[in-house]
N, C-alpha and C. Protein backbone atom coordinates (compact mmCIF):
# COMPACT_ATOMS: atom_id res chain seq x y z
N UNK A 1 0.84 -1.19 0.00
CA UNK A 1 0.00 0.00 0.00
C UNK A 1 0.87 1.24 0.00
N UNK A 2 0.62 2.27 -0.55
CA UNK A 2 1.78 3.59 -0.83
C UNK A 2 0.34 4.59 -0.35
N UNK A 3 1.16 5.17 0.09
CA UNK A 3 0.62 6.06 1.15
C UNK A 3 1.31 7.40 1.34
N UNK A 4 0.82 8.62 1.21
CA UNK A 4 1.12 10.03 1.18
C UNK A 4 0.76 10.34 2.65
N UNK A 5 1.51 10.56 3.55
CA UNK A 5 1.75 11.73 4.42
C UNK A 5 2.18 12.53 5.11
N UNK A 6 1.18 13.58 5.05
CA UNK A 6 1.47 15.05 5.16
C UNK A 6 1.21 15.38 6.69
N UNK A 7 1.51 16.83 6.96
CA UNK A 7 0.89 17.37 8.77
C UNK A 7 1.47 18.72 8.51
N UNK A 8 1.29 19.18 9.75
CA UNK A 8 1.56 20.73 10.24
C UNK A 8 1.52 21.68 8.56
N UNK A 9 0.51 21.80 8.17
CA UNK A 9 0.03 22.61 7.09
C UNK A 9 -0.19 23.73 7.35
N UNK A 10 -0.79 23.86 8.40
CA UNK A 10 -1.11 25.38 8.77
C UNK A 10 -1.99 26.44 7.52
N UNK A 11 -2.30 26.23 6.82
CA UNK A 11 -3.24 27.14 5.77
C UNK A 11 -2.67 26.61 4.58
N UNK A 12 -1.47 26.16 4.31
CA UNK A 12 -0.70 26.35 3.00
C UNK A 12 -1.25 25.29 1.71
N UNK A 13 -2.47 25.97 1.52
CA UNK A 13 -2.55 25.07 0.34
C UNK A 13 -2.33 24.66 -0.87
N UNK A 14 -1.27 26.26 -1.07
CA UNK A 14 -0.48 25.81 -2.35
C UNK A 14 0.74 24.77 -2.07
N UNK A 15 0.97 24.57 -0.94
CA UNK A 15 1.82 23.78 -1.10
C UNK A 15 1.15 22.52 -1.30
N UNK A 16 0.39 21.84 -0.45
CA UNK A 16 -0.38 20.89 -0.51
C UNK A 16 -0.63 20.51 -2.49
N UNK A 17 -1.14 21.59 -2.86
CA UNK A 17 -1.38 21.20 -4.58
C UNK A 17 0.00 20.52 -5.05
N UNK A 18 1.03 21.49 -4.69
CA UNK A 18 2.11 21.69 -5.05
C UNK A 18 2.46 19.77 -4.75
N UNK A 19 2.08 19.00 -3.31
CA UNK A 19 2.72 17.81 -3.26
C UNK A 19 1.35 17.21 -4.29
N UNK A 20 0.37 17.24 -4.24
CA UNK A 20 -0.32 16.22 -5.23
C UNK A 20 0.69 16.42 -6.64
N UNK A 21 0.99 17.37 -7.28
CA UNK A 21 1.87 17.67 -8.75
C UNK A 21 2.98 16.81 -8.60
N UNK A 22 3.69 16.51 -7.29
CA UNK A 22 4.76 15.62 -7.30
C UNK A 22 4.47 14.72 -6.78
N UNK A 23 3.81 14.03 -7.03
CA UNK A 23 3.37 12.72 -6.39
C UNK A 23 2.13 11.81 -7.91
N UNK A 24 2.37 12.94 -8.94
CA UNK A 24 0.89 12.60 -10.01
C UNK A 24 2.13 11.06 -10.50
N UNK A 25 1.33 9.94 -10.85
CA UNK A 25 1.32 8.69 -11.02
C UNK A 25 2.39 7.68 -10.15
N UNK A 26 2.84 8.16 -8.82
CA UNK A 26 2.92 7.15 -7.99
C UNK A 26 2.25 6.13 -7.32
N UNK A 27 0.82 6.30 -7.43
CA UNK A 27 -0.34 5.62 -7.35
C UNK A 27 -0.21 5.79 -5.76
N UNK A 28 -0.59 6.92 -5.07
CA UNK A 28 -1.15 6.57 -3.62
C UNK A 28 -2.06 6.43 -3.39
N UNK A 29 -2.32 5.35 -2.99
CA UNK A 29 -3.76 5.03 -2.67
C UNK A 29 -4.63 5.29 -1.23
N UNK A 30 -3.83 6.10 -0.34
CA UNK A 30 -4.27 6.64 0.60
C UNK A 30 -3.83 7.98 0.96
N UNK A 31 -4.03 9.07 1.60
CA UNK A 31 -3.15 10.45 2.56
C UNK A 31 -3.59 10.64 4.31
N UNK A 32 -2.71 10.37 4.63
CA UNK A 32 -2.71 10.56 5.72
C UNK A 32 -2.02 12.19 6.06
N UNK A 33 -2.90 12.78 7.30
CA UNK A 33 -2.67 13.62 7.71
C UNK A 33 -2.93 13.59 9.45
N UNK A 34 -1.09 14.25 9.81
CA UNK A 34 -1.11 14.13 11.11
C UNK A 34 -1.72 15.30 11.64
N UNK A 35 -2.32 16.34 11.15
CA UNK A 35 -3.02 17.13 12.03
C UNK A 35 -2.44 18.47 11.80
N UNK A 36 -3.06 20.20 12.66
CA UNK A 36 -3.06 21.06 12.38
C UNK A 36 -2.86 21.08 10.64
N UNK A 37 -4.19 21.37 9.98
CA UNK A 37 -4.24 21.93 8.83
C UNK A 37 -4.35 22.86 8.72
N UNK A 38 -4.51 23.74 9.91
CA UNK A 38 -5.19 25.50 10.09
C UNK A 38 -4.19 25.96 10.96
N UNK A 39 -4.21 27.05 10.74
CA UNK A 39 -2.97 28.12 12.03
C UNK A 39 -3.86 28.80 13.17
N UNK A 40 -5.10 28.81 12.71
CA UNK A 40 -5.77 29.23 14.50
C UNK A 40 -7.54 28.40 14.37
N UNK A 41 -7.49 27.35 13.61
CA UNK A 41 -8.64 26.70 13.05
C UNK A 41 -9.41 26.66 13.04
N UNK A 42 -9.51 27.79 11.77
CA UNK A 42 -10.24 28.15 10.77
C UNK A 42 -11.09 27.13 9.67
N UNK A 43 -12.37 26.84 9.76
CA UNK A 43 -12.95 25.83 8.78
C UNK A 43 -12.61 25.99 7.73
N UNK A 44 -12.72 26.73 7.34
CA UNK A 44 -12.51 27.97 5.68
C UNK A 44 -11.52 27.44 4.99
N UNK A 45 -10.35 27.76 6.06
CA UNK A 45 -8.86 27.49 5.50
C UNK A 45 -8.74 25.66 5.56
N UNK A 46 -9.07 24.90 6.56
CA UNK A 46 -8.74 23.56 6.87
C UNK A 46 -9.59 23.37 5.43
N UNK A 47 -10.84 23.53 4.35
CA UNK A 47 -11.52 23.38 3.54
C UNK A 47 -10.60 23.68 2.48
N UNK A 48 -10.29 24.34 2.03
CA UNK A 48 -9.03 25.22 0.99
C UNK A 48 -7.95 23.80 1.42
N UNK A 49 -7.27 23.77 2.39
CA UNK A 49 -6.00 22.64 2.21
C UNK A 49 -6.94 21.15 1.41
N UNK A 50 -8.03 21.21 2.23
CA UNK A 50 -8.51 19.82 1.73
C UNK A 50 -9.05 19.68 0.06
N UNK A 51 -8.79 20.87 -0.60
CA UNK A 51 -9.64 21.08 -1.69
C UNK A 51 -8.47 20.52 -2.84
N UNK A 52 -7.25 20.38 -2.68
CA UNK A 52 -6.01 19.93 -3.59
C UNK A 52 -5.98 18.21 -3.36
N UNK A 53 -6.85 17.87 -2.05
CA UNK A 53 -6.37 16.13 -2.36
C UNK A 53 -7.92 15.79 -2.92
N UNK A 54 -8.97 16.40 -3.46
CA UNK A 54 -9.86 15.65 -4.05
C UNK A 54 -9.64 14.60 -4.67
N UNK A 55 -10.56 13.39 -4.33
CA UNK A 55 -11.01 12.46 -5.11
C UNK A 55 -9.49 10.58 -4.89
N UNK A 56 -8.69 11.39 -3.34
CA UNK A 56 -7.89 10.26 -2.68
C UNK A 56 -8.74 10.31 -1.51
N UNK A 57 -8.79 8.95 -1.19
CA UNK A 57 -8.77 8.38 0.00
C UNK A 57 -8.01 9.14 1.10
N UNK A 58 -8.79 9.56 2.44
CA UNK A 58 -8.27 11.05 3.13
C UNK A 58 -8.29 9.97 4.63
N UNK A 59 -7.66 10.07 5.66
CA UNK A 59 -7.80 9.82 7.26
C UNK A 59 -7.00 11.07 6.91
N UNK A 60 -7.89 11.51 8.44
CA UNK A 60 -6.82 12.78 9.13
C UNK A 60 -7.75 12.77 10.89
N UNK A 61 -6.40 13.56 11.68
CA UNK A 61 -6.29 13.61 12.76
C UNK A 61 -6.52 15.60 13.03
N UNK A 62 -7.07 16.08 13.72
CA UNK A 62 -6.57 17.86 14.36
C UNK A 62 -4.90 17.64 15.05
N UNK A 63 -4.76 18.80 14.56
CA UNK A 63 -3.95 19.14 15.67
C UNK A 63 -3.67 20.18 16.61
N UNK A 64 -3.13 21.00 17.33
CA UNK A 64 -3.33 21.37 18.60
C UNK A 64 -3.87 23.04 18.15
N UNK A 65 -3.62 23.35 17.38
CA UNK A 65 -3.96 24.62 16.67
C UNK A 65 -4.91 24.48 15.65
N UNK A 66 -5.81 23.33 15.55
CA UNK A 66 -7.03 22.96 14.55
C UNK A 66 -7.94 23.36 15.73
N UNK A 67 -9.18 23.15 15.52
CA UNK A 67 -9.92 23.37 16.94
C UNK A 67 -11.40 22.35 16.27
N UNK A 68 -12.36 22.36 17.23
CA UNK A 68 -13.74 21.31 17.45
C UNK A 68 -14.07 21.23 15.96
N UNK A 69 -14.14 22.77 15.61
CA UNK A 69 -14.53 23.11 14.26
C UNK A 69 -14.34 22.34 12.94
N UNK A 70 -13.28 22.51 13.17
CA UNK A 70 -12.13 21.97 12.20
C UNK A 70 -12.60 20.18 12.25
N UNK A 71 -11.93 19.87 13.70
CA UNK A 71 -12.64 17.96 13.72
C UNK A 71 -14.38 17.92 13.12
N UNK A 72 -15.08 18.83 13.39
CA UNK A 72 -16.39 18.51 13.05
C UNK A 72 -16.59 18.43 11.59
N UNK A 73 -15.62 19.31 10.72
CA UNK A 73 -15.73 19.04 9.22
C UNK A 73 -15.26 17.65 9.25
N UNK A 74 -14.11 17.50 9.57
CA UNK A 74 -13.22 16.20 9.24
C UNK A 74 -14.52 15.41 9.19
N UNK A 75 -15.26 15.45 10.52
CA UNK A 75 -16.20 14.19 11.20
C UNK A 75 -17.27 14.32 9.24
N UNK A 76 -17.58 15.17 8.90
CA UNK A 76 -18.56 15.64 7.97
C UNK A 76 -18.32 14.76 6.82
N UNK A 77 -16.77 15.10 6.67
CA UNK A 77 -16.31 14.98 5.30
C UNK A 77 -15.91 13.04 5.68
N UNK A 78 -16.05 11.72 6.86
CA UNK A 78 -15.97 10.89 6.68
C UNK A 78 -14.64 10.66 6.55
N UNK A 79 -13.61 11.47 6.83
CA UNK A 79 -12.15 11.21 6.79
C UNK A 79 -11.19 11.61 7.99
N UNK A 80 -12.23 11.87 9.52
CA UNK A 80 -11.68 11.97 10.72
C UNK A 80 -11.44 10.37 11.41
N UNK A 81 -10.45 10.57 11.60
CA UNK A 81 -9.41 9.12 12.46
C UNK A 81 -9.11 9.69 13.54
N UNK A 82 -10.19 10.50 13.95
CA UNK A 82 -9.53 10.67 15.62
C UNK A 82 -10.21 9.76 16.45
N UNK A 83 -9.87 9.44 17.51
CA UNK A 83 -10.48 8.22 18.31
C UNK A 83 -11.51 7.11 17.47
N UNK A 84 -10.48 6.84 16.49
CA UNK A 84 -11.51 5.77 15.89
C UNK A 84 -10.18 4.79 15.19
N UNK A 85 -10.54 3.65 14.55
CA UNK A 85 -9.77 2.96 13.82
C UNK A 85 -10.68 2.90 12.57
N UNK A 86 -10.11 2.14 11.87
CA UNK A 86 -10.32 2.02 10.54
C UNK A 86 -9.78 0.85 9.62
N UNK A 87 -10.49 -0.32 9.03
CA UNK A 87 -9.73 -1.31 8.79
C UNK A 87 -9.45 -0.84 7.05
N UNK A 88 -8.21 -1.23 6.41
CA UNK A 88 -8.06 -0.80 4.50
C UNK A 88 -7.50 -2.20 4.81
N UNK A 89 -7.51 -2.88 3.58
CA UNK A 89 -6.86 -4.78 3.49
C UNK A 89 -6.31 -4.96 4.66
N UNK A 90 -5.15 -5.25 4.97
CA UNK A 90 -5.00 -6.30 5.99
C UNK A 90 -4.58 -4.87 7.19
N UNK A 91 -4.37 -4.09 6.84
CA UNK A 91 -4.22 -2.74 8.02
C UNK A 91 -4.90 -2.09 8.54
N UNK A 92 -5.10 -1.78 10.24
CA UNK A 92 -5.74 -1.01 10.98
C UNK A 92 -5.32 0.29 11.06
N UNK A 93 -6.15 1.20 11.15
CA UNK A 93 -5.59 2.48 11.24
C UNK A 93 -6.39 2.80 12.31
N UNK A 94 -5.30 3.15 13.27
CA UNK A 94 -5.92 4.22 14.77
C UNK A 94 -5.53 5.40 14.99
N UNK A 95 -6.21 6.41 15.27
CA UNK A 95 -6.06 8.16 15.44
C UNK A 95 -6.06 8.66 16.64
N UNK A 96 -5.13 9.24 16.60
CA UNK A 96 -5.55 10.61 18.06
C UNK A 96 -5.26 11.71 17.58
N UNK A 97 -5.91 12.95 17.56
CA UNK A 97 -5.23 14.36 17.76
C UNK A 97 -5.01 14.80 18.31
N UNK A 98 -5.12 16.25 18.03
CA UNK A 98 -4.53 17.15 19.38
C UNK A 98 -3.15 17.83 20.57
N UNK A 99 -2.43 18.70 20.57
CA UNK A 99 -1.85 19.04 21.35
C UNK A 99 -2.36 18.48 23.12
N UNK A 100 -1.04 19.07 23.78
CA UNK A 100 -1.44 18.40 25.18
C UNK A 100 -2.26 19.74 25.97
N UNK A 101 -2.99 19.78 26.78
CA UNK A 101 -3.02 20.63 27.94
C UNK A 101 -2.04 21.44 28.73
N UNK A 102 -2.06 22.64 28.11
CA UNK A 102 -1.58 23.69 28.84
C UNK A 102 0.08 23.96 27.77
N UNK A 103 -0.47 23.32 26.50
CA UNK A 103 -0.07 23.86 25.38
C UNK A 103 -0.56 24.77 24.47
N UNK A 104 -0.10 25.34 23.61
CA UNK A 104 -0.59 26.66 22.80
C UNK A 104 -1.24 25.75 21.92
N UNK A 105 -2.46 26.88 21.13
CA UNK A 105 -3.49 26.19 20.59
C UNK A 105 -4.72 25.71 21.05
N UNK A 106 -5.76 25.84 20.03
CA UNK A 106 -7.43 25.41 20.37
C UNK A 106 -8.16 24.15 20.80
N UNK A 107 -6.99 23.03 20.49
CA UNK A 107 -7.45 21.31 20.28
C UNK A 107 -6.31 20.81 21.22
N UNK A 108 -6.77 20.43 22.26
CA UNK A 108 -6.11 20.01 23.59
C UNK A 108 -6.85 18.73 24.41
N UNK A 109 -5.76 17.60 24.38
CA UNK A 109 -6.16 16.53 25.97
C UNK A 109 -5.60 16.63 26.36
N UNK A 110 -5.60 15.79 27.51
CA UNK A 110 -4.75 15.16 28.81
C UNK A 110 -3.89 13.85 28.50
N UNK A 111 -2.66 13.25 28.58
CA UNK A 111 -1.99 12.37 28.74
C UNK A 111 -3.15 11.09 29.02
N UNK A 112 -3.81 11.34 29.99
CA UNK A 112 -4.40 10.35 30.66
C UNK A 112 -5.61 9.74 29.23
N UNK A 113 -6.26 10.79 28.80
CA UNK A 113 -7.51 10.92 27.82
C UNK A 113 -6.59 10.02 26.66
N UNK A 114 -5.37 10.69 26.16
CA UNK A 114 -4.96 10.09 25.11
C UNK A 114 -4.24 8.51 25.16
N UNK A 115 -3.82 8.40 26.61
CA UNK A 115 -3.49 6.59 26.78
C UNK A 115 -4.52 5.94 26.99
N UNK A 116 -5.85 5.98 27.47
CA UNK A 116 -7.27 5.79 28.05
C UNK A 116 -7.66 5.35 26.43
N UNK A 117 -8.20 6.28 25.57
CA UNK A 117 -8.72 6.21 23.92
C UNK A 117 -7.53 5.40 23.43
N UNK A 118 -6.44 5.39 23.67
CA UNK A 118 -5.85 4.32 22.08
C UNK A 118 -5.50 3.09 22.81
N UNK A 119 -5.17 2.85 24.11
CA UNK A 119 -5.53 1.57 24.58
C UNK A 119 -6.66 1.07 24.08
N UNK A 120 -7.63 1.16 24.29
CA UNK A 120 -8.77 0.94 24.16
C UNK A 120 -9.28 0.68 21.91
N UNK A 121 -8.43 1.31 21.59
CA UNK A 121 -8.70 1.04 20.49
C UNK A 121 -7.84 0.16 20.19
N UNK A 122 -6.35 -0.04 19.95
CA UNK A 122 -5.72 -0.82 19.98
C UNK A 122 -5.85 -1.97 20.40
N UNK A 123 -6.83 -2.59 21.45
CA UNK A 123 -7.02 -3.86 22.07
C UNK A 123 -7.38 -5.02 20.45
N UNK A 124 -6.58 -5.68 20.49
CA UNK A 124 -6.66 -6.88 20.18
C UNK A 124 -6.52 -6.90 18.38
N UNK A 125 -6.13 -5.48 18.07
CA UNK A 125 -5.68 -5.34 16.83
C UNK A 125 -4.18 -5.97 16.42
N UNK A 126 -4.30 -6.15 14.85
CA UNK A 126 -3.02 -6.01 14.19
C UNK A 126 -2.28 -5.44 13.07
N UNK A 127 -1.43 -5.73 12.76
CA UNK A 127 -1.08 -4.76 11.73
C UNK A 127 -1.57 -3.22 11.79
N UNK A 128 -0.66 -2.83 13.09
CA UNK A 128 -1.57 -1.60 13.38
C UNK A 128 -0.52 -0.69 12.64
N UNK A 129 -1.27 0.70 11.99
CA UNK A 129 -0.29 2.10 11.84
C UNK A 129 -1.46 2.99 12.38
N UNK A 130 -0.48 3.77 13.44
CA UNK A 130 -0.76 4.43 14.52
C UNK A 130 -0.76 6.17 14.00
N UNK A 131 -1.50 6.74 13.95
CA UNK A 131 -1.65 8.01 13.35
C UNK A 131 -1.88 8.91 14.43
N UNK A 132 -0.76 10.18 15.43
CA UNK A 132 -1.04 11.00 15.79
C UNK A 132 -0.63 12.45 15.67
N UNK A 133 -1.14 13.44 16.14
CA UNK A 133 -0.12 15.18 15.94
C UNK A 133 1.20 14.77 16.75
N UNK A 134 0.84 14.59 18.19
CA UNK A 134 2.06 14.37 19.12
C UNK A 134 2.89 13.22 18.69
N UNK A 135 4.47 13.26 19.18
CA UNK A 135 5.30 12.76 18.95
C UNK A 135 5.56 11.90 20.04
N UNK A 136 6.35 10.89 20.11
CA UNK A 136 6.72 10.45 21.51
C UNK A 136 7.64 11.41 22.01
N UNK A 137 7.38 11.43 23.78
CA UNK A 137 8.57 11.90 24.71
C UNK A 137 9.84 11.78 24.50
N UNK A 138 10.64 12.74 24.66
CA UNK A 138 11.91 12.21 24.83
C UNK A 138 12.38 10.88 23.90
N UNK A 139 12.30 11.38 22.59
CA UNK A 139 13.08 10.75 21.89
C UNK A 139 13.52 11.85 20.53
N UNK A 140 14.15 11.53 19.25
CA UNK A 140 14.72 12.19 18.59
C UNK A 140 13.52 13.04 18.05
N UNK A 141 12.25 12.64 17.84
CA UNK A 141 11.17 12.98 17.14
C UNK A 141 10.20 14.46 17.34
N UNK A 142 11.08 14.77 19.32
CA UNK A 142 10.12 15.61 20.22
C UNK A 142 10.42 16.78 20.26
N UNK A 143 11.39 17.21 19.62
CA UNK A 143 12.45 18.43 20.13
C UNK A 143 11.88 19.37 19.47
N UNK A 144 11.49 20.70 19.48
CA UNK A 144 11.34 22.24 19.20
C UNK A 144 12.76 22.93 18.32
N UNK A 145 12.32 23.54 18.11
CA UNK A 145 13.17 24.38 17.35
C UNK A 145 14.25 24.93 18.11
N UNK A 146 14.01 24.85 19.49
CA UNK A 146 14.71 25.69 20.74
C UNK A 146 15.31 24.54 21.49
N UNK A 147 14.84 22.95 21.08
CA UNK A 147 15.75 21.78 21.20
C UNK A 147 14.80 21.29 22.40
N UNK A 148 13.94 21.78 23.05
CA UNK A 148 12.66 21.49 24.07
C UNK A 148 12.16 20.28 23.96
N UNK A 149 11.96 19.16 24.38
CA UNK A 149 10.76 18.27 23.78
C UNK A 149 9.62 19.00 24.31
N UNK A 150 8.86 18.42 23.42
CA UNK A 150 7.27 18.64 23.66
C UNK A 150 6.47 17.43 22.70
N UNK A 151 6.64 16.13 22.88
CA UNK A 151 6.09 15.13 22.79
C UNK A 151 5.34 14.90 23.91
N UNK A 152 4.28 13.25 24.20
CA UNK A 152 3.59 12.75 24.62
C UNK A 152 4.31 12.21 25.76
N UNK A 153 3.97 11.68 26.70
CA UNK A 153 4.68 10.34 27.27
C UNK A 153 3.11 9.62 27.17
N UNK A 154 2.14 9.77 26.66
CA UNK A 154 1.10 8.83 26.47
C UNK A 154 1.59 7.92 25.48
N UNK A 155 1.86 8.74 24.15
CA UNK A 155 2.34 8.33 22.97
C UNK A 155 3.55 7.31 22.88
N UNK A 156 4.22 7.56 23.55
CA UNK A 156 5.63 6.45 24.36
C UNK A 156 5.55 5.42 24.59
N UNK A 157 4.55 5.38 25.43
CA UNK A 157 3.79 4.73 26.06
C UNK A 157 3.30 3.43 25.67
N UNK A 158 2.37 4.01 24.62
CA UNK A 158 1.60 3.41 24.31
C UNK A 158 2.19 2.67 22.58
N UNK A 159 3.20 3.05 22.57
CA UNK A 159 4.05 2.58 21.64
C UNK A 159 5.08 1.47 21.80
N UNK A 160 5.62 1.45 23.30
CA UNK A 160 6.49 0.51 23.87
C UNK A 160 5.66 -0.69 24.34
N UNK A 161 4.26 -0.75 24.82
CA UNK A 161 3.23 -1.31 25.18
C UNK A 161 2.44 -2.02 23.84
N UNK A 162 2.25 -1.51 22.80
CA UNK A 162 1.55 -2.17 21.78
C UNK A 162 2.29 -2.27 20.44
N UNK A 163 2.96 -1.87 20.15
CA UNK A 163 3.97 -2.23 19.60
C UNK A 163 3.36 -1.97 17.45
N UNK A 164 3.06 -0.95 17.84
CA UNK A 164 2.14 -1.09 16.24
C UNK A 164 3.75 -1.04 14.88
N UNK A 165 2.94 -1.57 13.84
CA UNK A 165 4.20 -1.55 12.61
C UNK A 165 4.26 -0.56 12.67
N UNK A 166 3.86 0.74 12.63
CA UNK A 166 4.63 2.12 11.84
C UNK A 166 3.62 2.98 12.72
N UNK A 167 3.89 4.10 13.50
CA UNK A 167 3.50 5.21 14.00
C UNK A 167 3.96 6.47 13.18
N UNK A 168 3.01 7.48 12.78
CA UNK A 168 3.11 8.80 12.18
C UNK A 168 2.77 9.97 12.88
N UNK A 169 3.58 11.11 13.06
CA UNK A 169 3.58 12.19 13.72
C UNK A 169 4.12 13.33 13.38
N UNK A 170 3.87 14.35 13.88
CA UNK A 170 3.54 15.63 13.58
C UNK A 170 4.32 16.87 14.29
N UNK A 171 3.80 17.87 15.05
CA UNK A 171 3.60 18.93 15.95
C UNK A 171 5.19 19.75 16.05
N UNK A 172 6.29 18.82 16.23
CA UNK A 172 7.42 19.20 16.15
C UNK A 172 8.43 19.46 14.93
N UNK A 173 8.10 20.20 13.91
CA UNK A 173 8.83 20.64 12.97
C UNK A 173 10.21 20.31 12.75
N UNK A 174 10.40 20.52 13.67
CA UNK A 174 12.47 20.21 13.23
C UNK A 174 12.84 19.01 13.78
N UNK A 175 12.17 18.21 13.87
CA UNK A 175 12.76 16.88 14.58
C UNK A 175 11.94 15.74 13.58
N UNK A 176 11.95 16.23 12.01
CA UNK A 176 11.96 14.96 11.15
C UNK A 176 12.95 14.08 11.02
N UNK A 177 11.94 12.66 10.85
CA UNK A 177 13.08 11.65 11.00
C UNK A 177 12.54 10.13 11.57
N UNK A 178 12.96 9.39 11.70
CA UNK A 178 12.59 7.83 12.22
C UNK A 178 13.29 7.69 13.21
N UNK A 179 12.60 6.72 14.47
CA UNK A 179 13.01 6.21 15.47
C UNK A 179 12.98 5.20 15.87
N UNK A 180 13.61 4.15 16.03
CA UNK A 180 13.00 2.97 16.42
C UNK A 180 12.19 2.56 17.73
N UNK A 181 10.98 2.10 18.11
CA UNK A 181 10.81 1.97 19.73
C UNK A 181 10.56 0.89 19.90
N UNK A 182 11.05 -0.24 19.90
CA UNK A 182 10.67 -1.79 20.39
C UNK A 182 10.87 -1.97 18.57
N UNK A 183 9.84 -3.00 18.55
CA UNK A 183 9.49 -3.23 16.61
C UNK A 183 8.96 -1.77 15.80
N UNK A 184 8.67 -1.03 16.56
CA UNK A 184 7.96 0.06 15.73
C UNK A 184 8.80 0.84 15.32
N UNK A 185 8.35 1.18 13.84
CA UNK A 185 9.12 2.28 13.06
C UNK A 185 7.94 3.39 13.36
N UNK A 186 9.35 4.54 14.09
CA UNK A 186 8.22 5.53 14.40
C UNK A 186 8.78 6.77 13.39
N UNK A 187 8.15 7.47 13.26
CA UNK A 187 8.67 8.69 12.09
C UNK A 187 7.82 9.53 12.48
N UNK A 188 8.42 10.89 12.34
CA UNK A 188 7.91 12.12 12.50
C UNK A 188 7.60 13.19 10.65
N UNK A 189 6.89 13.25 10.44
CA UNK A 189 6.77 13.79 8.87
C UNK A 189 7.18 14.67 8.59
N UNK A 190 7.62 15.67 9.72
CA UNK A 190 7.52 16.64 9.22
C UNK A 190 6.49 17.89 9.19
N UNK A 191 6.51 18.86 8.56
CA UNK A 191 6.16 19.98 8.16
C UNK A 191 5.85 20.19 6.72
N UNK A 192 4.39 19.92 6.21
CA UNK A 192 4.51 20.87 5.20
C UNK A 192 4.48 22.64 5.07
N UNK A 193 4.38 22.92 5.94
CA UNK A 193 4.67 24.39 5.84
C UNK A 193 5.89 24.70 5.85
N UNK A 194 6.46 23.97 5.88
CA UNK A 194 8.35 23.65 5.79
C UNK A 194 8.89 22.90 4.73
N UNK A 195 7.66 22.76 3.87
CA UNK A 195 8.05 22.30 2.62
C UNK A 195 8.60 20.43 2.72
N UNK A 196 8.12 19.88 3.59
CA UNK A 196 8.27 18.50 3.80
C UNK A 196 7.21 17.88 3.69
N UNK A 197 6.89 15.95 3.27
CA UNK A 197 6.15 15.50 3.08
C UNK A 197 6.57 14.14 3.31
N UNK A 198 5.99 13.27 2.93
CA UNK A 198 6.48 11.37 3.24
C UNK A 198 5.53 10.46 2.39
N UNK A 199 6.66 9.64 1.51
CA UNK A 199 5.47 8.68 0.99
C UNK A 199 6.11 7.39 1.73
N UNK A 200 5.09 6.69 1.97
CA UNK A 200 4.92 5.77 2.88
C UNK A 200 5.05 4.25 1.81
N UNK A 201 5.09 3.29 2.07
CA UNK A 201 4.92 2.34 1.39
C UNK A 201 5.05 0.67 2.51
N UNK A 202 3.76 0.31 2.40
CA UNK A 202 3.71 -0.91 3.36
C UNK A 202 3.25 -1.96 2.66
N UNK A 203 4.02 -3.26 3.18
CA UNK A 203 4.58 -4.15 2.44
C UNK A 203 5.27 -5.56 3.33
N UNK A 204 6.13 -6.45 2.62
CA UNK A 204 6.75 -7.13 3.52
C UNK A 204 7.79 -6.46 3.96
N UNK A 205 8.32 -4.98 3.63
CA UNK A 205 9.27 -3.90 3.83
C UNK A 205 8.55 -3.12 4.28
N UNK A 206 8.70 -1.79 5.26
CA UNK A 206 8.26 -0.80 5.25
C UNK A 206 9.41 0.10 4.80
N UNK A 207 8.87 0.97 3.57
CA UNK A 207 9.78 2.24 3.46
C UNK A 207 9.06 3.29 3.32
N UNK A 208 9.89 4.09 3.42
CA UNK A 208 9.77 5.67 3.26
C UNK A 208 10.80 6.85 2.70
N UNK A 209 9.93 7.70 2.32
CA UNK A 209 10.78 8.61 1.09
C UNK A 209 10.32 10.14 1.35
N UNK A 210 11.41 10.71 2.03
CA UNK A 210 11.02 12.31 1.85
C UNK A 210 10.59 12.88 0.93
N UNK A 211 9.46 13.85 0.97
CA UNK A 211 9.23 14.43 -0.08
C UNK A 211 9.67 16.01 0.28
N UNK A 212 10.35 17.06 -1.24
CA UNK A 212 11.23 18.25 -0.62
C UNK A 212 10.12 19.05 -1.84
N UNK A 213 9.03 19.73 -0.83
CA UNK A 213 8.44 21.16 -1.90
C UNK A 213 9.38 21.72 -2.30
């Protein structure tokens, strides 16, 4: 399965066009999006990013600067993966969004809320890929621009504990890249408002391929 995804968009939907133009006949048959498509979330604008992937197969997650609004289109448009799974051939797909509490931004849980929901979804799945904004704690994936983490320890967590094939994440801009945590290939996507992207490809291999707007 080849798989496009994108996150931290923030309004930019020319870029977004800009990755469908480089991506025309790789055949993805899915896009995943880790969340914040809006910079203070705005329906309007999260509508405009979504208006360049017409007519692919869409999951997406909020992220901490998306707000209710924003998830309630997602919920509309049939392509929100937040607290839900989702079976495509032999792969589960499970979602969380959202920034943490007493972080900047409109779309906020608790640690507790976000290990509570993907336990709970995760039970007794396989072939899981794990779709969230947050990154894990304290690892290469979490760091700020200012070198800060600001990952999950839910997300950690719940990664060392269930062990899914491939986790996707978001929120931290400068800390693209893969990590290993137990069996899981965890990767951070990136920024498209930073002109970054990821095609995914799952298989008896998992790979992946930067994409450079």
């Amino acid at each position: 399965m080849k798989i496009l995804a994108i996150g931290d968009i923030h309004g930019s939907a020319s870029r977004v066009q800009k990755i469908v133009e480089l991506i025309h006949n790789k055949n993805v048959e899915l896009v995943l999006i880790t969340g914040d498509l809006t910079e203070f979330g705005n329906v309007m604008e999260a509508e405009e990013v979504l208006k360049p992937l017409k007519g692919f197969k869409i999951l997406a997650v909020p992220g901490n600067m998306d707000s209710k609004a924003v998830l309630h289109l997602l919920e509309e448009k049939g392509i929100s993966l937040h607290e839900k799974k989702k079976k495509i051939d032999k792969y589960t797909f499970v979602g969380f969004g959202s920034g943490l509490v007493g972080d900047a931004g409109n779309f906020l849980s608790s640690e507790e809320k976000i290990k509570k929901a993907l336990i709970e979804l995760m039970q007794g799945e396989k072939n899981v890929v794990l779709l969230t904004h947050l990154p894990p704690l304290e690892t290469k994936l979490d760091k700020s621009s200012r070198g800060i983490p600001i990952g999950s320890s839910a997300v950690k967590e719940i990664l060392e504990e269930t062990q899914p094939i491939v986790h996707l994440c978001g929120h931290a801009h400068s800390s693209f890249g893969e990590e290993k945590i137990g069996n899981t290939i965890s990767i951070n996507i990136g920024s498209v408002k930073e002109n970054r992207a990821l095609l995914l490809e799952l298989g008896d291999e998992i790979k992946w391929k930067e994409i450079l707007i």
